[in-house]
PDB file of N, CA and C in Angstrom:
ATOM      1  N   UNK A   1     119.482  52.728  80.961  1.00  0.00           N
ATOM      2  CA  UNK A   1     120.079  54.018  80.768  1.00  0.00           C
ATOM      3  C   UNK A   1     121.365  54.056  81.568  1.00  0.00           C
ATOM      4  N   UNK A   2     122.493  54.536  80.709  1.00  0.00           N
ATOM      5  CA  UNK A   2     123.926  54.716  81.891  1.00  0.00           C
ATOM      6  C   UNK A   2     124.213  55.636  82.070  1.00  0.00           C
ATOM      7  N   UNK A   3     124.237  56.156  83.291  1.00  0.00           N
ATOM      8  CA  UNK A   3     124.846  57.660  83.474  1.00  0.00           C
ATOM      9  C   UNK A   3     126.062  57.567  84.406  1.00  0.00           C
ATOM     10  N   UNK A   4     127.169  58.632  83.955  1.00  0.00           N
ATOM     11  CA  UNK A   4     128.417  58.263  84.514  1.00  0.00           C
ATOM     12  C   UNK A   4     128.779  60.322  84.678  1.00  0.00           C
ATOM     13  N   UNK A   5     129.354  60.290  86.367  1.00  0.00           N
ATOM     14  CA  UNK A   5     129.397  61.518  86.378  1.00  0.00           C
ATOM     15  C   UNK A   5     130.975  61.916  85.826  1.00  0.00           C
ATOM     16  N   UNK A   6     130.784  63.233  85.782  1.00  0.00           N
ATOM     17  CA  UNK A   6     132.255  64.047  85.088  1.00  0.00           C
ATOM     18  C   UNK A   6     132.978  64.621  86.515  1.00  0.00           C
ATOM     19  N   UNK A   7     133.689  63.798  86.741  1.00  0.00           N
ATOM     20  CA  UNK A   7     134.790  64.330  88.558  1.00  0.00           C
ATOM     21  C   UNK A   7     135.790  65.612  87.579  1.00  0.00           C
ATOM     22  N   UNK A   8     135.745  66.139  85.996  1.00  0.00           N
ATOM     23  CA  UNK A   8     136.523  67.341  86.129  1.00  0.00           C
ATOM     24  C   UNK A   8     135.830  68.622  86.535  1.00  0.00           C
ATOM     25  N   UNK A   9     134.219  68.017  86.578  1.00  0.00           N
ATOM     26  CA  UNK A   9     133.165  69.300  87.354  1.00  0.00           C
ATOM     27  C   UNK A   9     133.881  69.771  88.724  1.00  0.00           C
ATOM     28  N   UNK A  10     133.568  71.336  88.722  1.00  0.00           N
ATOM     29  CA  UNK A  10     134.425  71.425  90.256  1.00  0.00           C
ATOM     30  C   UNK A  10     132.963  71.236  91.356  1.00  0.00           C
ATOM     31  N   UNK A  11     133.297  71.041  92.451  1.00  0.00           N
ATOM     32  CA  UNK A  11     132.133  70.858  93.304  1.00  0.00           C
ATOM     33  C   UNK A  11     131.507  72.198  93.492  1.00  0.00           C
ATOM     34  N   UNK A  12     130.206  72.029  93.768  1.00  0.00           N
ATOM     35  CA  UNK A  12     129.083  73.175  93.387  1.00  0.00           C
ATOM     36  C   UNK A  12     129.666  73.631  94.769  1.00  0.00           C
ATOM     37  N   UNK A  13     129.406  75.254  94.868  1.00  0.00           N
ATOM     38  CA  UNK A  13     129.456  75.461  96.227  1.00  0.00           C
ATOM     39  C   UNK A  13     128.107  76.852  96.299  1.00  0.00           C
ATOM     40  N   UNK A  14     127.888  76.773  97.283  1.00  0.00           N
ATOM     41  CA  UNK A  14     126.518  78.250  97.382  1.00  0.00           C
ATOM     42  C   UNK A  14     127.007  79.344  96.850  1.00  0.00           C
ATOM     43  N   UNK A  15     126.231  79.663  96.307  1.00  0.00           N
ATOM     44  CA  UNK A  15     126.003  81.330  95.855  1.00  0.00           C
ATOM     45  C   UNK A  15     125.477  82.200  96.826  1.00  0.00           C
ATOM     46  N   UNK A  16     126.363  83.182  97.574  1.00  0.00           N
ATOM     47  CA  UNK A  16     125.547  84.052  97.878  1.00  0.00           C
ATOM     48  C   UNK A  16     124.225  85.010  97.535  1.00  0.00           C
ATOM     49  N   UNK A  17     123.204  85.013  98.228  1.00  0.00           N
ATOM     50  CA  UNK A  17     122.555  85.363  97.713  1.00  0.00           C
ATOM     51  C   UNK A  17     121.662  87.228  97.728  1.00  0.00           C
ATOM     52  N   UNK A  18     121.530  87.879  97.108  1.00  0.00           N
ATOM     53  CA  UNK A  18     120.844  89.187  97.602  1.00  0.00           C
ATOM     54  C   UNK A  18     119.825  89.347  98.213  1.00  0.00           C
ATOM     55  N   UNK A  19     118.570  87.828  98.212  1.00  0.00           N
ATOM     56  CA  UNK A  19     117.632  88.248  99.469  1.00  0.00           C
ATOM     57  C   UNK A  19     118.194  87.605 100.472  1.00  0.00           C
ATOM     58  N   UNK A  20     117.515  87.843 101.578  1.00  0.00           N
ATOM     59  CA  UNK A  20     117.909  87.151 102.748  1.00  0.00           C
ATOM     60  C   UNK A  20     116.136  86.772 103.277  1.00  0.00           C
ATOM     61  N   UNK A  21     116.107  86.129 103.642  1.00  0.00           N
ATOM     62  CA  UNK A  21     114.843  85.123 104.229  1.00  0.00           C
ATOM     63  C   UNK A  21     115.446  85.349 105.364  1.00  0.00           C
ATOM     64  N   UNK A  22     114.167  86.398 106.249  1.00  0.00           N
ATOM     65  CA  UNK A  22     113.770  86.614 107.963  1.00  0.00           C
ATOM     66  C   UNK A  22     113.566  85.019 108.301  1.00  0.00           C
ATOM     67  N   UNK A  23     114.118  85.167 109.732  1.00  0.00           N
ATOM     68  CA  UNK A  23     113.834  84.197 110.567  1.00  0.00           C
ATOM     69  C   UNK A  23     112.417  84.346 110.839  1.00  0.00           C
ATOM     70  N   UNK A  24     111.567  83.021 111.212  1.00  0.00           N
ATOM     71  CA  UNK A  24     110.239  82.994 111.778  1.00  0.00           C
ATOM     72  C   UNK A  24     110.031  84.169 112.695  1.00  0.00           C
ATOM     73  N   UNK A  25     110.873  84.154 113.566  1.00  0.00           N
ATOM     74  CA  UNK A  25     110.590  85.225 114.695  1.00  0.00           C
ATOM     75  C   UNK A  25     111.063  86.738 114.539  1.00  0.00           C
ATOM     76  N   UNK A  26     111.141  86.790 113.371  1.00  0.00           N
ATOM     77  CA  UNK A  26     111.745  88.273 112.878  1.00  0.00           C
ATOM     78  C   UNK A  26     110.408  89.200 112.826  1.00  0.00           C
ATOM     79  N   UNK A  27     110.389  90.328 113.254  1.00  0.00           N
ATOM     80  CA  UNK A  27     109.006  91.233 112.893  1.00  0.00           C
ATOM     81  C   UNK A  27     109.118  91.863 112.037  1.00  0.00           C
ATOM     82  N   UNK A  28     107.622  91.500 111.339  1.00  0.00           N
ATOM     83  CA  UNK A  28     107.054  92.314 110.235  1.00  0.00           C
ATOM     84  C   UNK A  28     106.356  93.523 110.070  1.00  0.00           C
ATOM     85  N   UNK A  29     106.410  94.353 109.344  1.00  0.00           N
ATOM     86  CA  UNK A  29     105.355  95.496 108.979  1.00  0.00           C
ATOM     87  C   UNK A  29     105.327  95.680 107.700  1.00  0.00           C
ATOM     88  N   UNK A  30     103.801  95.689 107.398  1.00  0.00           N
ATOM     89  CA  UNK A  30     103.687  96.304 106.127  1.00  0.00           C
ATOM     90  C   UNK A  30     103.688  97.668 106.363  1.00  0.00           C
ATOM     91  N   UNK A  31     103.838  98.135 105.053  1.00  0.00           N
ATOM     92  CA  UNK A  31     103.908  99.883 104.878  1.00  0.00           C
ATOM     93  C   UNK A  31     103.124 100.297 103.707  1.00  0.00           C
ATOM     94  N   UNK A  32     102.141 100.832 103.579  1.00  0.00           N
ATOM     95  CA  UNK A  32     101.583 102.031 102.263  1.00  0.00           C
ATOM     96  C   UNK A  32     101.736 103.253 102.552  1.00  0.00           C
ATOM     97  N   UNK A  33     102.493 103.618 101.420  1.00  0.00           N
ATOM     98  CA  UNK A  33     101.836 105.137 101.988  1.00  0.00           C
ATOM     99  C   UNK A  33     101.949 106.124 100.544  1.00  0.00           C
ATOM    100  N   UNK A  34     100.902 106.933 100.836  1.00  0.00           N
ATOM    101  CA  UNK A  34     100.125 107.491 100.048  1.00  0.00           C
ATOM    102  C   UNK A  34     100.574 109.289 100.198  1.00  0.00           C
ATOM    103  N   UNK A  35     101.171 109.604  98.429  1.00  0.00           N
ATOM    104  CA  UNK A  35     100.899 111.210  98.803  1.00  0.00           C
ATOM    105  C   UNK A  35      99.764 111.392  97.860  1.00  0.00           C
ATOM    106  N   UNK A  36      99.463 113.296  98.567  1.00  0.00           N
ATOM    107  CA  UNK A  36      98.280 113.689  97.959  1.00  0.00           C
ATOM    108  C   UNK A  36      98.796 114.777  97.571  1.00  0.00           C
ATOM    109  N   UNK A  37      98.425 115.795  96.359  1.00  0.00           N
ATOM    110  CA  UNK A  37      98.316 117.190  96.476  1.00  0.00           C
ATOM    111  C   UNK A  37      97.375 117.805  96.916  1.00  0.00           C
ATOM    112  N   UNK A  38      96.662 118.504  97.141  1.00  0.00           N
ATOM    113  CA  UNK A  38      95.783 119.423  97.421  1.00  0.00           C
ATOM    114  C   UNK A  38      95.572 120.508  96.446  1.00  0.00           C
ATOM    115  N   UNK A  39      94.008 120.115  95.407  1.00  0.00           N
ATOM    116  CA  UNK A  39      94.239 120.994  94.257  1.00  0.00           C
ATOM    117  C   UNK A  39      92.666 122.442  94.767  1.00  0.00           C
ATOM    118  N   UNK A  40      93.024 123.423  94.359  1.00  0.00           N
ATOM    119  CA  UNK A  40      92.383 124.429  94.759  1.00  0.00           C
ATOM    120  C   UNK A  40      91.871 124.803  96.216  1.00  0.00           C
ATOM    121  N   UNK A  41      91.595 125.949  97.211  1.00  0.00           N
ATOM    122  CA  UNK A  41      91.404 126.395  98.445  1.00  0.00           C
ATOM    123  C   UNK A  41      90.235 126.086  99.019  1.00  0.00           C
ATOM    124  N   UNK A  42      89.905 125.163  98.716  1.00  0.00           N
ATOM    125  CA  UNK A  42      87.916 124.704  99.438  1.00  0.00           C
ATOM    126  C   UNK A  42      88.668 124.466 100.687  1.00  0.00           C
ATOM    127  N   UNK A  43      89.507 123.881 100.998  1.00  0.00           N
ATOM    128  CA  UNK A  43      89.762 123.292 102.290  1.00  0.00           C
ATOM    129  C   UNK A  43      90.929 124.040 102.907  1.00  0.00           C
ATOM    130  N   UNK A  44      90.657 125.794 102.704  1.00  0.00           N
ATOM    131  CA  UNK A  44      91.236 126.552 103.433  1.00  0.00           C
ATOM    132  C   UNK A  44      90.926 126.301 104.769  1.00  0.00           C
ATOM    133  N   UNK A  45      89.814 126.169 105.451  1.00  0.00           N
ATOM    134  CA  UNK A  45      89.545 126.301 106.890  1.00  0.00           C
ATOM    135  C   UNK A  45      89.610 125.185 107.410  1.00  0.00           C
ATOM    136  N   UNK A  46      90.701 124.426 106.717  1.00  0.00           N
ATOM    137  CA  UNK A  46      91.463 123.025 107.037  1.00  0.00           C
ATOM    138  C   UNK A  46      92.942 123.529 107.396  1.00  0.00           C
ATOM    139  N   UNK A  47      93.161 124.709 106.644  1.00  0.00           N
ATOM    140  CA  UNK A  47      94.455 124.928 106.489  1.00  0.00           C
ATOM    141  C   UNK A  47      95.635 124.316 105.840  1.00  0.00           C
ATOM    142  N   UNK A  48      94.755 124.113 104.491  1.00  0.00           N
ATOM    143  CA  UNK A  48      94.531 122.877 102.987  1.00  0.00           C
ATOM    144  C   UNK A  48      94.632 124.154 102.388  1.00  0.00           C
ATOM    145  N   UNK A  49      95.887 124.160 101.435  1.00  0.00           N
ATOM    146  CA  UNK A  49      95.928 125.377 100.485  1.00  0.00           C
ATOM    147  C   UNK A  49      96.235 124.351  99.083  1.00  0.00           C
ATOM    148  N   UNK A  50      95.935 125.468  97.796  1.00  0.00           N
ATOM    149  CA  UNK A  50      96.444 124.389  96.286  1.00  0.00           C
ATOM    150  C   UNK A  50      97.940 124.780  96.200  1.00  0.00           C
ATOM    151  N   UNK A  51      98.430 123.450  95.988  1.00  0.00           N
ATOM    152  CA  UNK A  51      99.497 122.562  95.972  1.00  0.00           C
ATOM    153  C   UNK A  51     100.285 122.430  97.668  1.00  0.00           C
ATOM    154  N   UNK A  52      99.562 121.856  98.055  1.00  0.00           N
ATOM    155  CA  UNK A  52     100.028 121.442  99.459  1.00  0.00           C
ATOM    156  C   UNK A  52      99.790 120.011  99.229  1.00  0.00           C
ATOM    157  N   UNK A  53     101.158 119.264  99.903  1.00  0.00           N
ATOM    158  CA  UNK A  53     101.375 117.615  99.792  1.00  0.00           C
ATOM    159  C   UNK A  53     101.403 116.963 101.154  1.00  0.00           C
ATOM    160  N   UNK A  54      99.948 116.102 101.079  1.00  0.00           N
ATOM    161  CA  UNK A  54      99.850 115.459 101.841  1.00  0.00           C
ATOM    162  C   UNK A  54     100.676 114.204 102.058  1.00  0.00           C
ATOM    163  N   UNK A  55     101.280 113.368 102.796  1.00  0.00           N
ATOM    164  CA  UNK A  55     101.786 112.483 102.689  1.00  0.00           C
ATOM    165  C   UNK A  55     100.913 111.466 103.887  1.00  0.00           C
ATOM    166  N   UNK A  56     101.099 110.581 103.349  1.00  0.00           N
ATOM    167  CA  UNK A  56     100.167 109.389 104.695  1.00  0.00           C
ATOM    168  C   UNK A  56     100.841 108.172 104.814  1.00  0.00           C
ATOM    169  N   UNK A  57     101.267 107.701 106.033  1.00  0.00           N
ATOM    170  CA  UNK A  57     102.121 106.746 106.283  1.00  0.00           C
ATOM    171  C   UNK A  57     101.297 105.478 106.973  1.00  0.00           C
ATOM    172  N   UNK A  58     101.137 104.220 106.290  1.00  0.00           N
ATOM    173  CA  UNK A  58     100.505 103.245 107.409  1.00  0.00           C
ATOM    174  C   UNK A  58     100.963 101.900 107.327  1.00  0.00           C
ATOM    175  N   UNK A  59     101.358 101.654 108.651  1.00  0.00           N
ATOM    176  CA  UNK A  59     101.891 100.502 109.208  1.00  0.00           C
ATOM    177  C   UNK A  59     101.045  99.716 109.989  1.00  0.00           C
ATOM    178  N   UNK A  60     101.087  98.290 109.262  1.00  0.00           N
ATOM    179  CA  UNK A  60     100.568  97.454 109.878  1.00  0.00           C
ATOM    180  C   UNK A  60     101.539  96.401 110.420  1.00  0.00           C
ATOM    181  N   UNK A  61     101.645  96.493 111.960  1.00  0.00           N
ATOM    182  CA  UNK A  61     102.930  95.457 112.247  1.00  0.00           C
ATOM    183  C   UNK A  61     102.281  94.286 112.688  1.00  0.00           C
ATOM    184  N   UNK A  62     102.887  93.064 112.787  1.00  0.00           N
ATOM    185  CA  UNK A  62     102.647  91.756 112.732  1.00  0.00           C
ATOM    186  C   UNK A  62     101.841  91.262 113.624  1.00  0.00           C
ATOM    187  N   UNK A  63     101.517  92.227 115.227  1.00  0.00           N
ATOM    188  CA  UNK A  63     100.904  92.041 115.916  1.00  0.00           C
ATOM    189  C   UNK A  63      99.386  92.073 115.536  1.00  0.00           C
ATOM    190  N   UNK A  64      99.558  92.780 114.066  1.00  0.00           N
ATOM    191  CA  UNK A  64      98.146  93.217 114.048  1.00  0.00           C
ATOM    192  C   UNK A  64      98.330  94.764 114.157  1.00  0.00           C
ATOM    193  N   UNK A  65      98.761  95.165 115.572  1.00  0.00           N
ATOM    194  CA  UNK A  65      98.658  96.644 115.328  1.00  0.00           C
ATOM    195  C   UNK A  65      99.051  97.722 114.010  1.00  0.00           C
ATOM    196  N   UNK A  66      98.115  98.603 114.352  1.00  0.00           N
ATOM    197  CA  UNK A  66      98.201  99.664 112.575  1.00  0.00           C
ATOM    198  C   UNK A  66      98.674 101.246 113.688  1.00  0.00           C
ATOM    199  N   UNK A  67      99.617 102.150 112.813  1.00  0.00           N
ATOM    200  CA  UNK A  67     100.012 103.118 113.132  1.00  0.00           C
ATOM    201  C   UNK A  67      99.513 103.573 111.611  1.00  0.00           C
ATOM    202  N   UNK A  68      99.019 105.026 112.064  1.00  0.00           N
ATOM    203  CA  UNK A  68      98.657 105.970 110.130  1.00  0.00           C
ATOM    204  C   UNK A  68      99.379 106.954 111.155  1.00  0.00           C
ATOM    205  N   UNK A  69     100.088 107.701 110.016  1.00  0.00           N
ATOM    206  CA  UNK A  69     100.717 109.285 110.611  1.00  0.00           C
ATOM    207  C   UNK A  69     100.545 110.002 109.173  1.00  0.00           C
ATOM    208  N   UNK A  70     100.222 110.993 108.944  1.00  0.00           N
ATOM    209  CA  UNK A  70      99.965 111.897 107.913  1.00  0.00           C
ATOM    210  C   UNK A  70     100.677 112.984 108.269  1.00  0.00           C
ATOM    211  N   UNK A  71     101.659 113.522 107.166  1.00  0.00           N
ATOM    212  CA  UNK A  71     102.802 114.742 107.553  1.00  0.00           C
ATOM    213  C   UNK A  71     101.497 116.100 106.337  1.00  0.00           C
ATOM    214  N   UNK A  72     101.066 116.852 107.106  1.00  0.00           N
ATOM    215  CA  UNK A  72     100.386 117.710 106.245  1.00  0.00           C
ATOM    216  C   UNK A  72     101.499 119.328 106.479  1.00  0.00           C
ATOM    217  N   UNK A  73     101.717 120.092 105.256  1.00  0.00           N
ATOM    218  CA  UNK A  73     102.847 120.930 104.982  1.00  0.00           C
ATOM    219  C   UNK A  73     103.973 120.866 106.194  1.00  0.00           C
ATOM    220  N   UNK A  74     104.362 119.827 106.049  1.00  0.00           N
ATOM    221  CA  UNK A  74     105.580 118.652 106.658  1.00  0.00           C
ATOM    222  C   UNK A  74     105.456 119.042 107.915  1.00  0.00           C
ATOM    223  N   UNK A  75     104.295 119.045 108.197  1.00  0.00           N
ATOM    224  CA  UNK A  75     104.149 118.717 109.973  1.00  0.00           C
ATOM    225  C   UNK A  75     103.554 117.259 110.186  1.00  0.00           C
ATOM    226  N   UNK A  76     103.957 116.589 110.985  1.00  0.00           N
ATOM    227  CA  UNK A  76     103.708 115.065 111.058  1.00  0.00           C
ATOM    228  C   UNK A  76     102.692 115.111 112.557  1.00  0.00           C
ATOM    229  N   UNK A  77     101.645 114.206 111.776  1.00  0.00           N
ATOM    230  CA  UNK A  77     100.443 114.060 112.585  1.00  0.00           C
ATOM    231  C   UNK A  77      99.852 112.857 112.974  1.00  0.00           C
ATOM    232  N   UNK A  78      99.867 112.512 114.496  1.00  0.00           N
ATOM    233  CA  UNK A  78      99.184 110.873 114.012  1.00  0.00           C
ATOM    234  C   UNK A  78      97.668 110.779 113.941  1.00  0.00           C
ATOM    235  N   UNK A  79      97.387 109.981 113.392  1.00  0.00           N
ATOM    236  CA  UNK A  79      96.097 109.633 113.143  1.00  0.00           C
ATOM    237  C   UNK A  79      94.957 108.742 114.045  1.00  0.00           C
ATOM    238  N   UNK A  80      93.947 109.016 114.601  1.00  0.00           N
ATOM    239  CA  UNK A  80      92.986 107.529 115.239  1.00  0.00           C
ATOM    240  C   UNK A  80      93.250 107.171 114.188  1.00  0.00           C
ATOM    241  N   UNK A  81      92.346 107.336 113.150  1.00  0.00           N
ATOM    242  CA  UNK A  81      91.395 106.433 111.668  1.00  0.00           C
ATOM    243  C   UNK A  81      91.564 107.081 110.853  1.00  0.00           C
ATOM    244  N   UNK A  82      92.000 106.036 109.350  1.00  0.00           N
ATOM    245  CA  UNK A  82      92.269 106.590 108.085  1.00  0.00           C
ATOM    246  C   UNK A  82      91.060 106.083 107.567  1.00  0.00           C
ATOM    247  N   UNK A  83      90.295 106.455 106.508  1.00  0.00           N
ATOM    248  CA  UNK A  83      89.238 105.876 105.529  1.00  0.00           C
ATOM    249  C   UNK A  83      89.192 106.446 104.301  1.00  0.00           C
ATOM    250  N   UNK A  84      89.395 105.612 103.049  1.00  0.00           N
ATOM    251  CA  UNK A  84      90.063 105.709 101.916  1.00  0.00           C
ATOM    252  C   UNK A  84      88.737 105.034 101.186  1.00  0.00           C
ATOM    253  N   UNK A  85      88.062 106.002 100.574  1.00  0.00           N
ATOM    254  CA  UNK A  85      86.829 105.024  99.651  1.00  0.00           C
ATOM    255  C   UNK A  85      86.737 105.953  97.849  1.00  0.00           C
ATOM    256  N   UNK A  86      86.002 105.636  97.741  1.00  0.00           N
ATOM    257  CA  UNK A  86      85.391 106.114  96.039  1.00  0.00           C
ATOM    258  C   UNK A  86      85.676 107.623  95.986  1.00  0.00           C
ATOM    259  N   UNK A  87      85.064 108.567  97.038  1.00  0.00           N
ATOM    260  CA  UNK A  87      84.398 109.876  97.050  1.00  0.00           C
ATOM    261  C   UNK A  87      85.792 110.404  97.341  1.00  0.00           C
ATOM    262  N   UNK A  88      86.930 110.205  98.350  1.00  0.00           N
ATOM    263  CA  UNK A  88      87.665 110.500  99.243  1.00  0.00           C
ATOM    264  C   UNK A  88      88.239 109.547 100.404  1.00  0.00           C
ATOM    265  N   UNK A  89      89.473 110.828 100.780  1.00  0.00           N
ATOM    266  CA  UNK A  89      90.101 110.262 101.690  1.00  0.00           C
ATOM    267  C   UNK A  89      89.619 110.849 103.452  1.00  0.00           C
ATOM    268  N   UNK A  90      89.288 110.111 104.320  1.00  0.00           N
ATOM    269  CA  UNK A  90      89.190 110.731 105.547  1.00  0.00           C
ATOM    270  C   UNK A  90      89.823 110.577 106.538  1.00  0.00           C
ATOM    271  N   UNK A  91      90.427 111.506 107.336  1.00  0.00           N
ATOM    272  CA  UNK A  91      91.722 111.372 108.253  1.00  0.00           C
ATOM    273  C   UNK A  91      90.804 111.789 109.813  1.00  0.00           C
ATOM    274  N   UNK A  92      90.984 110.687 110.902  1.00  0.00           N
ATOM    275  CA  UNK A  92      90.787 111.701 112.108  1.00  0.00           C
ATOM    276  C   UNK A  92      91.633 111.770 113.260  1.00  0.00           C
ATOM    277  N   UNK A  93      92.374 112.900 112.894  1.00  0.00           N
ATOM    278  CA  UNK A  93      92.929 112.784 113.662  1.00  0.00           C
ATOM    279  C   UNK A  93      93.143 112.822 115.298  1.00  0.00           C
ATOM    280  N   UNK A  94      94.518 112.509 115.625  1.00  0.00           N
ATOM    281  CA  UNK A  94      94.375 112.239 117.364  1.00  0.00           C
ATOM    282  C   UNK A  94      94.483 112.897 118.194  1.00  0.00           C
ATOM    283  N   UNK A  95      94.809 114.338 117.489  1.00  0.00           N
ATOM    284  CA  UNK A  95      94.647 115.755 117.952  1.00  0.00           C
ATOM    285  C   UNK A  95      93.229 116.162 118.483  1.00  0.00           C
ATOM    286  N   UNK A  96      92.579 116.585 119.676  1.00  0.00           N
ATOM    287  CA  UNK A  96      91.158 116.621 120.471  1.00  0.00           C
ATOM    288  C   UNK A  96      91.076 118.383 119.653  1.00  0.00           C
ATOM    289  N   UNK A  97      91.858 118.694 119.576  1.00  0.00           N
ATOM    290  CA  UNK A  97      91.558 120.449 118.965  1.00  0.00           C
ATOM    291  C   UNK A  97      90.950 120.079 117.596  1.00  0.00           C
ATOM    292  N   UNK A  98      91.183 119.154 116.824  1.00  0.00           N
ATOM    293  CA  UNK A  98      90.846 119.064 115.254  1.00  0.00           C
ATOM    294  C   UNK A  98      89.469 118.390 115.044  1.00  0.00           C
ATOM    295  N   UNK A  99      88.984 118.363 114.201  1.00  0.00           N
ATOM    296  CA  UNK A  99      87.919 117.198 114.076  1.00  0.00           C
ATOM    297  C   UNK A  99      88.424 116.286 112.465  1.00  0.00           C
ATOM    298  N   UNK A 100      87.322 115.992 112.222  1.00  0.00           N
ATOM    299  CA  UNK A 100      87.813 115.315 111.152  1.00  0.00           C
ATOM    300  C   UNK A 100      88.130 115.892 109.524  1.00  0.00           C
ATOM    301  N   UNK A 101      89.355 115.558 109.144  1.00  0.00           N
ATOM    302  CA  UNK A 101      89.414 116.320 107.490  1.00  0.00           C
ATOM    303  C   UNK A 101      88.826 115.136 106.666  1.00  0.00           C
ATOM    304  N   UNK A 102      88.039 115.982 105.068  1.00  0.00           N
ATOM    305  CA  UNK A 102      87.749 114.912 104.751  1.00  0.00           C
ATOM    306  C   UNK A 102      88.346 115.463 103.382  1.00  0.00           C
ATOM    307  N   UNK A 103      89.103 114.694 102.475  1.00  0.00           N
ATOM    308  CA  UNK A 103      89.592 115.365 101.405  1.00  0.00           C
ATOM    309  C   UNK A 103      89.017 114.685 100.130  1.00  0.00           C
ATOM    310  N   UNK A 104      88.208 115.746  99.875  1.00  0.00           N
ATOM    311  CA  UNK A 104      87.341 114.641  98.640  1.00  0.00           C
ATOM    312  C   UNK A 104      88.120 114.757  97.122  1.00  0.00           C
ATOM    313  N   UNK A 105      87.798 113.483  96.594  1.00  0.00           N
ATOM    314  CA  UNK A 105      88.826 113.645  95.260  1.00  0.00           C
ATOM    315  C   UNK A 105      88.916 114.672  93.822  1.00  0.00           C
ATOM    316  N   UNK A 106      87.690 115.505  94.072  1.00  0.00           N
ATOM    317  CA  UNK A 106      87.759 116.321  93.671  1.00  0.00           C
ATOM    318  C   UNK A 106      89.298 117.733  93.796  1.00  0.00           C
ATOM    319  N   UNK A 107      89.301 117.499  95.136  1.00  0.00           N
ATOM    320  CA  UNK A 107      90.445 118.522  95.963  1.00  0.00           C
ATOM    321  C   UNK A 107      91.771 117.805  96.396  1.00  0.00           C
ATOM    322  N   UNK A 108      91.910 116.887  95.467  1.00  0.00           N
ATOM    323  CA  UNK A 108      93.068 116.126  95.434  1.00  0.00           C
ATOM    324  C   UNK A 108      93.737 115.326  94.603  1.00  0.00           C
ATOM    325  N   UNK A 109      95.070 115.220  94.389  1.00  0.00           N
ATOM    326  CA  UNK A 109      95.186 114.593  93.182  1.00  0.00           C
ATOM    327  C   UNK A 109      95.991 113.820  93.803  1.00  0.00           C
ATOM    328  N   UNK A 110      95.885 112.660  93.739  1.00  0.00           N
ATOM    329  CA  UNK A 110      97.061 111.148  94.039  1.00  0.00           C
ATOM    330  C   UNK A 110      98.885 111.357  93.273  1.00  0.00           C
ATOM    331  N   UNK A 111      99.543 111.676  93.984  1.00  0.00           N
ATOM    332  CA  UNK A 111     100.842 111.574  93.217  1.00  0.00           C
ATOM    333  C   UNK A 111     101.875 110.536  93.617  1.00  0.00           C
ATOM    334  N   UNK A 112     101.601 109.492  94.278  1.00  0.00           N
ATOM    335  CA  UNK A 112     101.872 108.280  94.527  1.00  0.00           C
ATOM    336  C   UNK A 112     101.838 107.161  95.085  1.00  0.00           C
ATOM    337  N   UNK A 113     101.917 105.673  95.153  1.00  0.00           N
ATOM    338  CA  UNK A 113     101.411 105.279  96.513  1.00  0.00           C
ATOM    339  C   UNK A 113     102.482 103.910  96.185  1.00  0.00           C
ATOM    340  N   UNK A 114     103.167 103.330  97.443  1.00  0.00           N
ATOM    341  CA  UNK A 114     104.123 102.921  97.683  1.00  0.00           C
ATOM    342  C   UNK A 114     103.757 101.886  98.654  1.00  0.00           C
ATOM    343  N   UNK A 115     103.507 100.319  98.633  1.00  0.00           N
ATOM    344  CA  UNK A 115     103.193  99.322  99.020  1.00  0.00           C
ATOM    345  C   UNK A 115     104.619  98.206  98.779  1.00  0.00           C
ATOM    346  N   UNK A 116     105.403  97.874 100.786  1.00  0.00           N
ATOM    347  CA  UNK A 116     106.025  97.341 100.809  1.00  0.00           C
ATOM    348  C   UNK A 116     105.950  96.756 102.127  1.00  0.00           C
ATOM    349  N   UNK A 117     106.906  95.720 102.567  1.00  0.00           N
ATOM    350  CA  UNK A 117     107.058  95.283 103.580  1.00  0.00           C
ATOM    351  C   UNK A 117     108.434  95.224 104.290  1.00  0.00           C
ATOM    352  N   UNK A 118     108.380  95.569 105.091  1.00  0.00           N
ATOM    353  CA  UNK A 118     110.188  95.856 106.241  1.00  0.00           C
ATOM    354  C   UNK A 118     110.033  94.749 106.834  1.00  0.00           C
ATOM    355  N   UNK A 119     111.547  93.904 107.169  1.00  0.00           N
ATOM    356  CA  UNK A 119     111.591  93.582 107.825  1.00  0.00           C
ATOM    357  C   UNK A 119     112.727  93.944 109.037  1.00  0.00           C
ATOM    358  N   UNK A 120     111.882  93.380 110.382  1.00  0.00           N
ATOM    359  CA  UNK A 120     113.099  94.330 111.788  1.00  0.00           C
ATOM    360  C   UNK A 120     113.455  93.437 112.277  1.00  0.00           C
ATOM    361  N   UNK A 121     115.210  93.523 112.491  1.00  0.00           N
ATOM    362  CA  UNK A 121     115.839  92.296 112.791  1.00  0.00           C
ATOM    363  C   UNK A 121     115.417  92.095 114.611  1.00  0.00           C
ATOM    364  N   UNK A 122     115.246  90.981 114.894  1.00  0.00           N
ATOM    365  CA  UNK A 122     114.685  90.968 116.120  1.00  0.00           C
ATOM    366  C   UNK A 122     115.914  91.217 117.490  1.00  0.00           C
ATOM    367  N   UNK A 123     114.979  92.031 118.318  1.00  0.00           N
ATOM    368  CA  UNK A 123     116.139  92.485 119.264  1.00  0.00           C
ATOM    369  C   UNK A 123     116.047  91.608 120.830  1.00  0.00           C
ATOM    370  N   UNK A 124     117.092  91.546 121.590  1.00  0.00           N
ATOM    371  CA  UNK A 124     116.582  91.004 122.440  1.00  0.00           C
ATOM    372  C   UNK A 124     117.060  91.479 123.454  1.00  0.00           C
TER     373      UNK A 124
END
């Protein structure tokens, strides 16, 4: 087989590119986060009215560590423990005055949920 190159090719040169690939030592976090509405007043003595939007924020950064903050009628709240199963969602929060909300899916309707990852340029 003969192969013979073409020198009127111009030489390749890089393309910039739109992702950028983190360095190893760059930190990561994932992010979900989840809104809710709040459909009808069962969970008035939550201070859960219908159409109130829950929003729930959770970060898992590379250490491992997890931050949840839930903004309920855009007051931002952090969370101990989130638990997300079949029946409902359960929030407890880190507030000692509150106990636990539990928002069952009946009294809620999912209006979005948003699964990504940040990356933070490392500081030194």
């Amino acid at each position: 087989m003969n192969m013979s190159m073409n020198t009127s090719l111009p030489p390749i040169r890089p393309m910039p590119s739109p992702y950028t690939i983190p360095s190893p030592a760059a930190r990561m976090t994932r992010r979900n986060t989840y809104t809710l509405k709040v459909r009808g007043n069962r969970m008035a003595d939550c201070n859960l009215f219908d159409g109130d939007v829950i929003v729930i924020r959770r970060y898992q950064h590379d250490s491992q560590d997890e931050t949840v903050i839930a903004e309920i009628n855009q007051q931002a709240l952090a969370l101990r423990q989130l638990s997300i199963s079949r029946a409902g969602v359960r929030l407890w929060l880190d507030d000692a005055r509150h106990s636990e909300v539990f928002l069952h899916n009946r009294d809620i309707q999912v209006l979005g949920m948003f699964m990504g990852i940040e990356h933070h340029p490392v500081t030194h």
